[in-house]
N, C-alpha and C. Protein backbone atom coordinates (compact mmCIF):
# COMPACT_ATOMS: atom_id res chain seq x y z
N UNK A 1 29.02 12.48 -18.07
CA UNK A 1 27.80 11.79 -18.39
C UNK A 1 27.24 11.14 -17.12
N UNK A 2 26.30 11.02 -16.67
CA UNK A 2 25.18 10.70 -16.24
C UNK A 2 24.41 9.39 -16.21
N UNK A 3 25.01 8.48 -15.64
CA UNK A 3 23.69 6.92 -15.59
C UNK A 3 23.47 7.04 -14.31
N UNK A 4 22.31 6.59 -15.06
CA UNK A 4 21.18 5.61 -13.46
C UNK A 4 21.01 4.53 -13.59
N UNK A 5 20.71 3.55 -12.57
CA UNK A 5 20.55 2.46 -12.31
C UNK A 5 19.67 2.49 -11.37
N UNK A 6 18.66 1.43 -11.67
CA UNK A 6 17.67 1.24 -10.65
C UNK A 6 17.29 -0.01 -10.69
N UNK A 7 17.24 -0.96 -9.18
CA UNK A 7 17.26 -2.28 -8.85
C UNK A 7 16.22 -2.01 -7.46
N UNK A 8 16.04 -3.53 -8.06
CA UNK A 8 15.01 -3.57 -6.24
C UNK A 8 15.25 -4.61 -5.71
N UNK A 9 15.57 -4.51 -4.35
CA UNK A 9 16.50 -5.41 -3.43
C UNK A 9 15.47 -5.57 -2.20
N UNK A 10 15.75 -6.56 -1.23
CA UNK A 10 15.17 -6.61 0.05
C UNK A 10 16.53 -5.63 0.93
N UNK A 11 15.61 -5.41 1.93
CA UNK A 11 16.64 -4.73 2.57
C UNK A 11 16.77 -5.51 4.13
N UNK A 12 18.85 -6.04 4.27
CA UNK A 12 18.76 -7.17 5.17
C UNK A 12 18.66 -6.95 6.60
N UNK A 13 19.37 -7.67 7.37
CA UNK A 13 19.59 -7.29 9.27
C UNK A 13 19.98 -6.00 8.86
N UNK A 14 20.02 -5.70 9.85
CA UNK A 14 20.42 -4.35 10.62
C UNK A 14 20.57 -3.08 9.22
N UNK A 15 19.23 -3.19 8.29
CA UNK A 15 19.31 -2.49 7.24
C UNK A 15 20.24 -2.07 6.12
N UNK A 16 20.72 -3.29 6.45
CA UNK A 16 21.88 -3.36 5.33
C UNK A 16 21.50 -3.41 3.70
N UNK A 17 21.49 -2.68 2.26
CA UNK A 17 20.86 -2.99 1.40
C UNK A 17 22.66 -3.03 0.30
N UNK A 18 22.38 -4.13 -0.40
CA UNK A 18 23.20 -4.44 -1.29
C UNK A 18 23.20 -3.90 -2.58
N UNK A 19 23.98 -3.69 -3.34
CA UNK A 19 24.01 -3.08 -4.84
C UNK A 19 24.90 -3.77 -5.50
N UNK A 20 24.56 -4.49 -6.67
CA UNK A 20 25.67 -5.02 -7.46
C UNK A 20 25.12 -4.82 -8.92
N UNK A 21 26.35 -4.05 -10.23
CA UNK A 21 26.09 -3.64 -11.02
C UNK A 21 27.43 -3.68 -11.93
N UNK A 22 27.27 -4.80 -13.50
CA UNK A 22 28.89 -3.89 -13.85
C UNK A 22 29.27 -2.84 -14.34
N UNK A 23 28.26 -1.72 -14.09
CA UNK A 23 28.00 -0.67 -14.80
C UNK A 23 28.36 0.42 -13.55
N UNK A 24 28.98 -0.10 -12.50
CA UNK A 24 29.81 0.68 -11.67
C UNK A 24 30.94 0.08 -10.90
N UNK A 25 31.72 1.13 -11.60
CA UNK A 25 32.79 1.24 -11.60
C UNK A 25 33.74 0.93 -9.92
N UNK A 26 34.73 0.49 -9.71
CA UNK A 26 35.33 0.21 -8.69
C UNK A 26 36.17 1.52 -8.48
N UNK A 27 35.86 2.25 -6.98
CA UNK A 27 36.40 3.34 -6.75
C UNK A 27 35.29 4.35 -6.91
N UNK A 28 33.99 4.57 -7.64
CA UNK A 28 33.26 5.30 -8.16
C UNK A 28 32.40 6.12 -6.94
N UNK A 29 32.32 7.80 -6.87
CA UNK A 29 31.43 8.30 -6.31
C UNK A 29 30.14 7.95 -7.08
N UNK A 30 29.31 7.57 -5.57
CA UNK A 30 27.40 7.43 -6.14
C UNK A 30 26.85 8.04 -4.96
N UNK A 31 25.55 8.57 -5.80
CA UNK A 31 24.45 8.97 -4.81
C UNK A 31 23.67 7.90 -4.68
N UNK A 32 23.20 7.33 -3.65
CA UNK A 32 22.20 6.20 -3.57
C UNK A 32 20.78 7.13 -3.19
N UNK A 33 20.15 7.13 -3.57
CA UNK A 33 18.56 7.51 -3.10
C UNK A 33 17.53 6.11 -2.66
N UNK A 34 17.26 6.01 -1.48
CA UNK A 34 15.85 4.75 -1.59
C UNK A 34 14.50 5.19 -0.69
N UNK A 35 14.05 4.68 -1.66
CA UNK A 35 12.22 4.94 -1.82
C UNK A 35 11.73 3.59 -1.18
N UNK A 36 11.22 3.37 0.44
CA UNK A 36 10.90 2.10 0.85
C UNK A 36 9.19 2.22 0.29
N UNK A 37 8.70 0.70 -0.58
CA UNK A 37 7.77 0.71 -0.84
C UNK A 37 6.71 0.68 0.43
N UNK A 38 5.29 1.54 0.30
CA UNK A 38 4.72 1.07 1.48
C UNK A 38 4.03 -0.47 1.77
N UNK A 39 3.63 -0.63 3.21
CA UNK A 39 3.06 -2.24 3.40
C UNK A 39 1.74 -1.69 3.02
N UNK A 40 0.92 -2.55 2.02
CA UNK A 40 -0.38 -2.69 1.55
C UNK A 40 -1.41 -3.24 2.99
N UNK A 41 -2.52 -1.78 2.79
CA UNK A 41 -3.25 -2.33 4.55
C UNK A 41 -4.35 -3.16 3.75
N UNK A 42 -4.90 -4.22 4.29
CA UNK A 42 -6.01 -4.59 4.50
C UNK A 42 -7.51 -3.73 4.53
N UNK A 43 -8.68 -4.20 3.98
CA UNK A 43 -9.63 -3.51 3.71
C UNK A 43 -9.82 -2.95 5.23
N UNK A 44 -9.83 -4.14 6.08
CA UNK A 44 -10.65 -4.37 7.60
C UNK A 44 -9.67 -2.90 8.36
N UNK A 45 -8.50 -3.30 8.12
CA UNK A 45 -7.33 -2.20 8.50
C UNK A 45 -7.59 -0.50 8.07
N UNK A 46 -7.90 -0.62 6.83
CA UNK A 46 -8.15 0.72 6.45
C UNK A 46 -9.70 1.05 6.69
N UNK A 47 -10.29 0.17 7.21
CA UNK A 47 -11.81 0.99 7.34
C UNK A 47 -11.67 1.15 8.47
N UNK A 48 -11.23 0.70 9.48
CA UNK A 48 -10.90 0.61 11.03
C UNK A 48 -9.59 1.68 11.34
N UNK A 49 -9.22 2.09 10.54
CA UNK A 49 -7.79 2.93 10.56
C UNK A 49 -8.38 4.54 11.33
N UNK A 50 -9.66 4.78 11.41
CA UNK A 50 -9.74 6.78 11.52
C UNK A 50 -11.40 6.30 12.26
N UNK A 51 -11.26 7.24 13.36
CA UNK A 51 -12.44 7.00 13.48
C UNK A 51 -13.68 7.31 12.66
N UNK A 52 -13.23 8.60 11.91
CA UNK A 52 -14.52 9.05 10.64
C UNK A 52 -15.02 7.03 10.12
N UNK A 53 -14.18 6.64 9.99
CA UNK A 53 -14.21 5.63 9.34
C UNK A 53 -15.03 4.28 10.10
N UNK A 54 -14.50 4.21 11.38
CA UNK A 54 -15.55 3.42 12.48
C UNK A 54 -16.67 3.59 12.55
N UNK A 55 -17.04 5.15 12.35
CA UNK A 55 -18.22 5.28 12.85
C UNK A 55 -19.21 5.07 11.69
N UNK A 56 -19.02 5.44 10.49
CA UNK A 56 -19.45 4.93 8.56
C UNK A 56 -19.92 3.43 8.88
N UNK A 57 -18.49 2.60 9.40
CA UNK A 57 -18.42 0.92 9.42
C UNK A 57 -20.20 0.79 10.70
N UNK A 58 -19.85 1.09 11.54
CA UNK A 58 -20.39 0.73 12.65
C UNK A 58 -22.02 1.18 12.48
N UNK A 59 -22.12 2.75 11.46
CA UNK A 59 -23.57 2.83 10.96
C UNK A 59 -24.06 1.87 10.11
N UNK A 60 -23.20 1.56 8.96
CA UNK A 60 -23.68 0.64 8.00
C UNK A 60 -24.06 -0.75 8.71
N UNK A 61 -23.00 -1.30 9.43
CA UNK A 61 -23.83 -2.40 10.16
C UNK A 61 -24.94 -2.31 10.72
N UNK A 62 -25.38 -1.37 11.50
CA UNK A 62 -27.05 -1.14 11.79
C UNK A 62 -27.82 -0.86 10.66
N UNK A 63 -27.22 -0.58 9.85
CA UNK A 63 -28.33 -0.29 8.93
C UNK A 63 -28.76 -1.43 7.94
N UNK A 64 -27.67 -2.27 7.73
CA UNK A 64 -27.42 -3.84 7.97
C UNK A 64 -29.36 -4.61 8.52
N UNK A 65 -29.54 -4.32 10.09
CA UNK A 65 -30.61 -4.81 10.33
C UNK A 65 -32.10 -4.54 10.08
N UNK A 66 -31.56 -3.50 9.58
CA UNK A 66 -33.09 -2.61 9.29
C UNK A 66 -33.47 -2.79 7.73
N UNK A 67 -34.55 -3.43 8.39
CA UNK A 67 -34.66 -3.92 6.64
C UNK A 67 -35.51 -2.14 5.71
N UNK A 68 -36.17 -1.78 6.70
CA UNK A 68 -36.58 0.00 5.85
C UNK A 68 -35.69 0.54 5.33
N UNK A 69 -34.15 0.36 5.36
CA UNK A 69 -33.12 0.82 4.69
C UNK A 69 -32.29 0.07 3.53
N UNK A 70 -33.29 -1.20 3.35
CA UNK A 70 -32.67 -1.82 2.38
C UNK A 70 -33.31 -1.47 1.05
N UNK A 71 -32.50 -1.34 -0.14
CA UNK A 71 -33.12 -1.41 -1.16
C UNK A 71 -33.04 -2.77 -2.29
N UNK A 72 -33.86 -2.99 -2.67
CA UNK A 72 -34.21 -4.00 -3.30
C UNK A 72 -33.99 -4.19 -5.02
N UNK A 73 -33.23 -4.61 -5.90
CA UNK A 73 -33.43 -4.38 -6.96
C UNK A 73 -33.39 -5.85 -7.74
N UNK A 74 -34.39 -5.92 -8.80
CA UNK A 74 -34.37 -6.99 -9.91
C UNK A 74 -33.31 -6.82 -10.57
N UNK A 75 -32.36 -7.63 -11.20
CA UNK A 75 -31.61 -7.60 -11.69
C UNK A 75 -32.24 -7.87 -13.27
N UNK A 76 -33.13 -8.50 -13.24
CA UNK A 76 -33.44 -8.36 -14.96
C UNK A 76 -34.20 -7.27 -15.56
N UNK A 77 -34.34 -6.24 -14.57
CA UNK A 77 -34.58 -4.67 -14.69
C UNK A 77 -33.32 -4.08 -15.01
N UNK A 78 -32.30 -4.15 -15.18
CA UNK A 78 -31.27 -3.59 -14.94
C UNK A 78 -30.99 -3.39 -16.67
């Protein structure tokens, strides 16, 4: 038979990650598998991340000054 266990731990110095369970056994073969969650980027980070992306950021700010590119809407039209 077949269990899994799945826990989420920090992982310490020198990547040390701990497991404690009484649902394993002393002496026991295990497969450990770990999945590091990714770090969450920032908006500023991910628009700034590619240049495709600088150059989008860096148009919209000019377009920012130009008021012929703004559009205007009533909101009690809506």
């Amino acid at each position: 038979m077949i269990t899994g266990i799945k826990q989420k731990t920090i992982v310490g110095e020198v990547g040390k990650i701990e497991i404690s369970s009484p649902q394993l056994p002393s002496g026991a073969l295990v497969d450990v598998i770990v999945f590091v969650e990714p770090e969450e980027q920032d908006a500023t980070e991910y628009l700034l991340s590619t240049e495709a992306n600088r150059q989008h950021l860096s148009k919209a700010l000019q377009d920012l000054g130009d008021p012929s590119k703004h559009t205007l809407i009533n909101l009690a039209d809506l």
